[in-house]
Each structure stands twice: as structure tokens, then as C-alpha cells.
C-alpha atoms as a PDB file:
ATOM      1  CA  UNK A   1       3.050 -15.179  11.803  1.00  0.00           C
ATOM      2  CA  UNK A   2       0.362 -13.711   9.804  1.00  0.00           C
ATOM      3  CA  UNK A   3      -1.763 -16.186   7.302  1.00  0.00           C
ATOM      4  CA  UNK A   4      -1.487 -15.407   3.701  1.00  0.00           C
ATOM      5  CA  UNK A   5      -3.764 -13.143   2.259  1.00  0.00           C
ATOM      6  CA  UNK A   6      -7.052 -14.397   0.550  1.00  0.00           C
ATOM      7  CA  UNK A   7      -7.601 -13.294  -3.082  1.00  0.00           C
ATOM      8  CA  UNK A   8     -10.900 -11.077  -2.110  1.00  0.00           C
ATOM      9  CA  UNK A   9      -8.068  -9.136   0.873  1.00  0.00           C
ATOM     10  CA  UNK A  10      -5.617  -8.809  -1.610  1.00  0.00           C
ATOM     11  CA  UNK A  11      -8.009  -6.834  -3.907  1.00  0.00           C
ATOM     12  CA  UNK A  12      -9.235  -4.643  -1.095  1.00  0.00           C
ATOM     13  CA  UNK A  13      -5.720  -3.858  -0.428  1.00  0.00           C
ATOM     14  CA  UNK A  14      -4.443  -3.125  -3.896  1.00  0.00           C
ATOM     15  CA  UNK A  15      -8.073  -0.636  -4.840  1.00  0.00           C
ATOM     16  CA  UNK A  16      -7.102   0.573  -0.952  1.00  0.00           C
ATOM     17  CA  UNK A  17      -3.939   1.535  -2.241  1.00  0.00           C
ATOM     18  CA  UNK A  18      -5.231   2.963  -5.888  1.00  0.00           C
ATOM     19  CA  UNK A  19      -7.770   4.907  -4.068  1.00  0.00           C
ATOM     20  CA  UNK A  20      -5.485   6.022  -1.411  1.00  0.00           C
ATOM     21  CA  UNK A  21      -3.428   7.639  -4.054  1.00  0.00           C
ATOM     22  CA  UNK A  22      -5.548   9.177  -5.732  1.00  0.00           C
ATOM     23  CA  UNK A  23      -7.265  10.944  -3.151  1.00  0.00           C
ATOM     24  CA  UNK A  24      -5.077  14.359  -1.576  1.00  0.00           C
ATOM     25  CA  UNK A  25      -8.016  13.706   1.072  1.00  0.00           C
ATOM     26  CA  UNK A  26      -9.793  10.528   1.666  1.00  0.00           C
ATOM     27  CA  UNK A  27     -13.586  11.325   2.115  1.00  0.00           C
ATOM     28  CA  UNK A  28     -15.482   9.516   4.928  1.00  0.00           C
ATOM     29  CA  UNK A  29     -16.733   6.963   1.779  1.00  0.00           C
ATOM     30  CA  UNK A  30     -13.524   5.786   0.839  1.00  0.00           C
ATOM     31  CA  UNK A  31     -14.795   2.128   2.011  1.00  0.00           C
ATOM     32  CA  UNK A  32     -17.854   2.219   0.099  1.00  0.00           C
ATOM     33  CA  UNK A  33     -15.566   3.396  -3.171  1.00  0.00           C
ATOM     34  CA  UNK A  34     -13.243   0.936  -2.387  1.00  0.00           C
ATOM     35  CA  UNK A  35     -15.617  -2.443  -2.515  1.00  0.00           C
ATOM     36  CA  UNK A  36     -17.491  -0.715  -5.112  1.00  0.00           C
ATOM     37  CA  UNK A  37     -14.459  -0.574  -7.525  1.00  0.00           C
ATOM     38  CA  UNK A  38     -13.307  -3.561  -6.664  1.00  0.00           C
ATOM     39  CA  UNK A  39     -16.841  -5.206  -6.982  1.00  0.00           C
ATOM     40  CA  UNK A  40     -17.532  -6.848  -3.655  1.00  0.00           C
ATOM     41  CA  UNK A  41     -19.720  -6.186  -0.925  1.00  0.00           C
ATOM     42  CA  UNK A  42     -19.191  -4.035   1.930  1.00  0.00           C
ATOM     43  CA  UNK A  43     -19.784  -6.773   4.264  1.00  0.00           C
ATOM     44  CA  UNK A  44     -16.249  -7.858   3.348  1.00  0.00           C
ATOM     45  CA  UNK A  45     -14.640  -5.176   4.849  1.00  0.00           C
ATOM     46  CA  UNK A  46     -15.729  -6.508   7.978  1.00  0.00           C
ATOM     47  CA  UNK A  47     -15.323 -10.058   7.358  1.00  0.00           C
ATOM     48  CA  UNK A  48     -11.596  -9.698   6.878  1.00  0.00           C
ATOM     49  CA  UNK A  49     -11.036  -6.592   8.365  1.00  0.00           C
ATOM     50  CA  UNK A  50     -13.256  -6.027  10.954  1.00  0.00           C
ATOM     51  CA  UNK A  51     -13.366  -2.151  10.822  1.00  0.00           C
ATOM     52  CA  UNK A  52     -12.332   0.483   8.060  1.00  0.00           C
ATOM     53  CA  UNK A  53      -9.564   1.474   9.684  1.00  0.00           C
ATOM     54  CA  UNK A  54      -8.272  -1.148   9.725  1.00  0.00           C
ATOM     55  CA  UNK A  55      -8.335  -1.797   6.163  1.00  0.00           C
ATOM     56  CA  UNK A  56      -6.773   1.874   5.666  1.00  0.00           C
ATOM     57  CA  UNK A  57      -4.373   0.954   8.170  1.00  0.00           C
ATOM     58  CA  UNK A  58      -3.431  -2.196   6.592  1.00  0.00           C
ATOM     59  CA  UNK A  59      -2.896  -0.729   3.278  1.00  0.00           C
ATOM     60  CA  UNK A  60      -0.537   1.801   4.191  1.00  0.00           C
ATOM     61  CA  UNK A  61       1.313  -0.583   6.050  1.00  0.00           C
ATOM     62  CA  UNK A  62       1.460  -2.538   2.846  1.00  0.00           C
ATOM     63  CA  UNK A  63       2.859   0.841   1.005  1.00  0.00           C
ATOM     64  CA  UNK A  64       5.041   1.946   4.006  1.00  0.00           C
ATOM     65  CA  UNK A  65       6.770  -1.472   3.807  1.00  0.00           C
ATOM     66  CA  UNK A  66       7.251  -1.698  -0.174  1.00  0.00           C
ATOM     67  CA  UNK A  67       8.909   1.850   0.213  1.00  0.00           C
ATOM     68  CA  UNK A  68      11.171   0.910   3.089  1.00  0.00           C
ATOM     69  CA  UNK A  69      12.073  -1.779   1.087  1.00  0.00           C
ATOM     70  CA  UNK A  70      12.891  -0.504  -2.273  1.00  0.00           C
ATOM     71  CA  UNK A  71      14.423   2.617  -0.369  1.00  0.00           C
ATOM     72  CA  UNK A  72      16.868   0.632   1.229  1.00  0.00           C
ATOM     73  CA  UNK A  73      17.917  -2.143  -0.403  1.00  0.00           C
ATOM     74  CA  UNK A  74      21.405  -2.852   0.486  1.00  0.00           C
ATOM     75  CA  UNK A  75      21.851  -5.043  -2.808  1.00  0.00           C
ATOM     76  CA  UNK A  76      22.044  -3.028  -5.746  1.00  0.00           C
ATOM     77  CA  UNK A  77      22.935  -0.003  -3.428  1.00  0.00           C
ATOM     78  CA  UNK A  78      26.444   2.017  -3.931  1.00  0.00           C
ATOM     79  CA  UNK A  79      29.493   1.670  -1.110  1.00  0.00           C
ATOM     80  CA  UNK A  80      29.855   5.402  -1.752  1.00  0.00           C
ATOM     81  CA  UNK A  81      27.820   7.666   1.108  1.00  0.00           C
ATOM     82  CA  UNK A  82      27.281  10.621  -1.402  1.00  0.00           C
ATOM     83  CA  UNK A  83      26.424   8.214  -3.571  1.00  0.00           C
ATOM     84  CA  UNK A  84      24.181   6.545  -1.656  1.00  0.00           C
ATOM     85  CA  UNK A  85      21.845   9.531  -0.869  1.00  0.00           C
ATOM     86  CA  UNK A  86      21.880  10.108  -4.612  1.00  0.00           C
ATOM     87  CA  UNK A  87      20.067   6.520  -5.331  1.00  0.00           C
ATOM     88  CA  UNK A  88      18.251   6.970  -2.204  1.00  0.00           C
ATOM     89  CA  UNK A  89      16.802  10.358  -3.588  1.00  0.00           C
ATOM     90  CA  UNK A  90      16.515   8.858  -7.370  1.00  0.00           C
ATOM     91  CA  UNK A  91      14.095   5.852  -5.800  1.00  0.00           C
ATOM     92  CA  UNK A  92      11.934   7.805  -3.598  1.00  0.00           C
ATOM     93  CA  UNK A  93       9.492   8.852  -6.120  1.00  0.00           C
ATOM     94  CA  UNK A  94       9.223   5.625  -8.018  1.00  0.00           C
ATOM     95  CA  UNK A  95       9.257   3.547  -5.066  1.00  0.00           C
ATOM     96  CA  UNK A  96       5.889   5.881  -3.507  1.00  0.00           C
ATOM     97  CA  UNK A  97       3.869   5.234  -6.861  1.00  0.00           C
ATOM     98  CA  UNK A  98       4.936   1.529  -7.683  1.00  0.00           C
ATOM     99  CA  UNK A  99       3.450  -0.861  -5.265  1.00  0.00           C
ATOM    100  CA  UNK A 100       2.781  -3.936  -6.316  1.00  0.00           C
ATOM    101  CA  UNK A 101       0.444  -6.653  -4.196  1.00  0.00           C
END
């Protein structure tokens, strides 16, 4: 089981995330744009993350789950095949651009 997330990861997560989509191609800085909009110090990144990678790998792992989640969530979701496509197709873009941390 993983330990919880420290306030300091959770904010490198959620500007990972912010920068992640903005960018249509992360640039070989994202780390340094990442700690610097979230006002920490590099030094971080390897504290809790070790590498940047890792940290980009940990963030979409973050988003990857959310989607999953709100793509599929058999609670509010229709008994109706056709018509489960349909909210299937209706959540995809919300659930790619809403993730919270």
C-alpha cells in the first residue's frame, strides 16, 4: 500500500497535470516549469520522486486513473448497451480535462 501523498507531492502532481495539458509536446524543461510554477525547488523532484520521469509517470497515472474511473462508473451508468456507449462517449471529454487531486 502506497503512503499518502505529502502536500509539497500533491502540488507537483496537480502543476504536472496543468502543465501536461497544456503542452501538445512537453519540452525537455517541463520539470524546471513545473517546480517553478508551483514555487518549490527542483531538489524536490528528487526528494519525492527520485527522477523526472517518474514524476511524469506518476501524474499520468494519476489522470489515467481519474478517467478510468469517471468513464466507467457502474453507478449512475444506464442498463441499456446503446445507451451506455452514449454516456460513455458524453463523459470522455469532461472526464480528460477535470482531474481533481
Amino acid at each position: 500500500m502506497e503512503k499518502p501523498y505529502k502536500k509539497t507531492q500533491l502540488n507537483l502532481l496537480h502543476v504536472a497535470l496543468a502543465l501536461i495539458d497544456e503542452e501538445t509536446a512537453p519540452e525537455m524543461s517541463i520539470t524546471r516549469d513545473i517546480v517553478k510554477k508551483a514555487g518549490l525547488n527542483i531538489a524536490l523532484v528528487n526528494c519525492y520522486f527520485q527522477l523526472k520521469d517518474n514524476l511524469i509517470e506518476k501524474a499520468l497515472e494519476v489522470k489515467m486513473v481519474h478517467i478510468a474511473s469517471e468513464m466507467y462508473n457502474p453507478v449512475n451508468s444506464p442498463s441499456d448497451p446503446v445507451e451506455k456507449l452514449r454516456d460513455l462517449l458524453k463523459k470522455t471529454p469532461s472526464s480528460v480535462s477535470n482531474i481533481p487531486l
